[in-house]
Protein backbone atom coordinates (compact mmCIF):
# COMPACT_ATOMS: atom_id res chain seq x y z
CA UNK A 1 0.00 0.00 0.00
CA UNK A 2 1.69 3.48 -1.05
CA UNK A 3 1.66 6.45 1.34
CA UNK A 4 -0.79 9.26 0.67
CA UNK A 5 1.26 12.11 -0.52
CA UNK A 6 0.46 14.82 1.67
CA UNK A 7 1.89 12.63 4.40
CA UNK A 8 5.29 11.91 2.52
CA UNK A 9 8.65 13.09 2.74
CA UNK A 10 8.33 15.35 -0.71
CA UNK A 11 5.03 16.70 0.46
CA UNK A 12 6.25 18.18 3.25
CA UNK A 13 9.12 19.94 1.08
CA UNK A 14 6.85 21.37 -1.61
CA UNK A 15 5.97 25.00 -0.74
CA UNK A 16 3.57 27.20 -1.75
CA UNK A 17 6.14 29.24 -4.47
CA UNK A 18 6.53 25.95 -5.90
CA UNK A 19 3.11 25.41 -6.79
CA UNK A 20 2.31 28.46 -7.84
CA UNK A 21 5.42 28.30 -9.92
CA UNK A 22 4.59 25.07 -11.69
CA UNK A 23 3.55 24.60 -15.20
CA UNK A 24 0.09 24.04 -15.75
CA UNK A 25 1.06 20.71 -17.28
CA UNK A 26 3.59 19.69 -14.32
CA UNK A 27 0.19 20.42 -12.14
CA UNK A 28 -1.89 18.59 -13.98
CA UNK A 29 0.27 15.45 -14.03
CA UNK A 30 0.35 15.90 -10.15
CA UNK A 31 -3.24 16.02 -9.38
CA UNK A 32 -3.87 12.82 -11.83
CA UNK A 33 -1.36 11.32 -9.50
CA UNK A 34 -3.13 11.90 -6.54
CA UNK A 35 -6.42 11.22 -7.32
CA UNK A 36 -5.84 7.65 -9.77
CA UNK A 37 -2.32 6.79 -9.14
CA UNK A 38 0.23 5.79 -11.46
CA UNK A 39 -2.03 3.82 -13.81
CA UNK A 40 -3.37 4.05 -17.06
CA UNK A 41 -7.18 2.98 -15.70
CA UNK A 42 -9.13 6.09 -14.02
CA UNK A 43 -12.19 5.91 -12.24
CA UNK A 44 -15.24 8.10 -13.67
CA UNK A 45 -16.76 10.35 -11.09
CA UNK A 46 -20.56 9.67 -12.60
CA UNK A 47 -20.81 6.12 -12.80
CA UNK A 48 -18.00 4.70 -11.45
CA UNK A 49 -16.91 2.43 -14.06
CA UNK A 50 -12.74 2.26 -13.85
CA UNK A 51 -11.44 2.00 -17.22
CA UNK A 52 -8.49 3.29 -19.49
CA UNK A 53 -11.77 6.06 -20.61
CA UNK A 54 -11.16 7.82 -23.92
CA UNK A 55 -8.82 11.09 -22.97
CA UNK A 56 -9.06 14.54 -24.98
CA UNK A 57 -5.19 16.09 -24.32
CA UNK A 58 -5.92 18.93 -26.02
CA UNK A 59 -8.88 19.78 -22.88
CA UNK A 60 -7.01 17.46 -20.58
CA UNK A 61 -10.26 15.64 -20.17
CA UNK A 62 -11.74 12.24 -20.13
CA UNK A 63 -15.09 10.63 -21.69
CA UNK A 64 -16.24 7.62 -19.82
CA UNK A 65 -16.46 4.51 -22.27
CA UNK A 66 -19.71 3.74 -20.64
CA UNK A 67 -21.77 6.66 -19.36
CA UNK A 68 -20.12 8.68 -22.39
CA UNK A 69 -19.68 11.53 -19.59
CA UNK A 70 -16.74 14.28 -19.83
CA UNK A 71 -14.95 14.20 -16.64
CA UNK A 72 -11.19 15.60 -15.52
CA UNK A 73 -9.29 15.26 -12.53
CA UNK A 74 -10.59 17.77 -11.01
CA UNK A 75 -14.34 16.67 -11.24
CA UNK A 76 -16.55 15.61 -8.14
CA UNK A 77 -14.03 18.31 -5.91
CA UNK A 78 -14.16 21.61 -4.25
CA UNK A 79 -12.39 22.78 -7.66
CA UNK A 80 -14.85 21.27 -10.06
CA UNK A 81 -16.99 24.63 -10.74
CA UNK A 82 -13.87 27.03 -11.34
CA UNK A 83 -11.84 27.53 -13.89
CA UNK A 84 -8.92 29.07 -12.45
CA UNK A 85 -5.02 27.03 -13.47
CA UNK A 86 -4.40 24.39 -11.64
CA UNK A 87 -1.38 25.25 -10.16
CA UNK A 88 -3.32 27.97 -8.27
CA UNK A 89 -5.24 25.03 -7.03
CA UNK A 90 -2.05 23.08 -6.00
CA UNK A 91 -1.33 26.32 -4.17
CA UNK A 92 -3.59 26.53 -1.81
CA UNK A 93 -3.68 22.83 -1.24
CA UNK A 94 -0.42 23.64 0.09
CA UNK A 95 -1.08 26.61 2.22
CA UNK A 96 -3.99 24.51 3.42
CA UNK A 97 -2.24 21.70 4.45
CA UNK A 98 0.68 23.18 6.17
CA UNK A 99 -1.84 25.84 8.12
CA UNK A 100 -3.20 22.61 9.24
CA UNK A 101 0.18 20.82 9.99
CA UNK A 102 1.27 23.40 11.52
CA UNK A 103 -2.07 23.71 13.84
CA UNK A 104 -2.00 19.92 14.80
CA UNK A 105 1.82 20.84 15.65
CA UNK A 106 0.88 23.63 17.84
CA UNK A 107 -1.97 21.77 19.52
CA UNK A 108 0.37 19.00 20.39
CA UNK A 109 2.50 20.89 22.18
């Protein structure tokens, strides 16, 4: 079983510049990483159905082979209504994550 990334070592390195600072591609390649792993097969938020779906590059977006559904990896998230760059997202992933490492630090003490 693989560690969730937030809770590895390069998690904890990444800061917020760096996320901001990422390509849009680099980004994307991320959050496809955390959400479906490092495997062809994705899972479609509508139905469910995990398959190697149908992908668009040029959108960076995936049909579902059976619901026929456009989906990306941001769909069925907070993100899924905005269309901001995802490294913007990334970004305050970050900031949110270390506010709340840093809380749970705090509190420990």
């Amino acid at each position: 079983m693989s560690i969730h990334f937030l809770l590895s070592a390069q998690a904890r390195t990444l800061s917020v510049l760096q996320g901001a600072g990422m390509s849009d591609d680099v980004a994307f390649v991320l959050f496809r990483h955390l959400r479906w792993g490092d495997g062809e097969e994705v899972v479609c938020p509508h139905c469910g159905t995990v398959h190697r779906h149908y992908f668009k590059a040029s959108r960076k977006l995936w049909r579902c082979i059976a619901c026929r559904e456009d989906f990306s990896v941001t769909s069925g998230t907070i993100f899924a209504f905005h269309k901001l760059p995802l490294r913007i997202y990334l970004a305050a992933v970050i900031l949110y994550w270390q506010g709340n490492h840093r809380l749970s630090e705090a509190l420990a003490l």
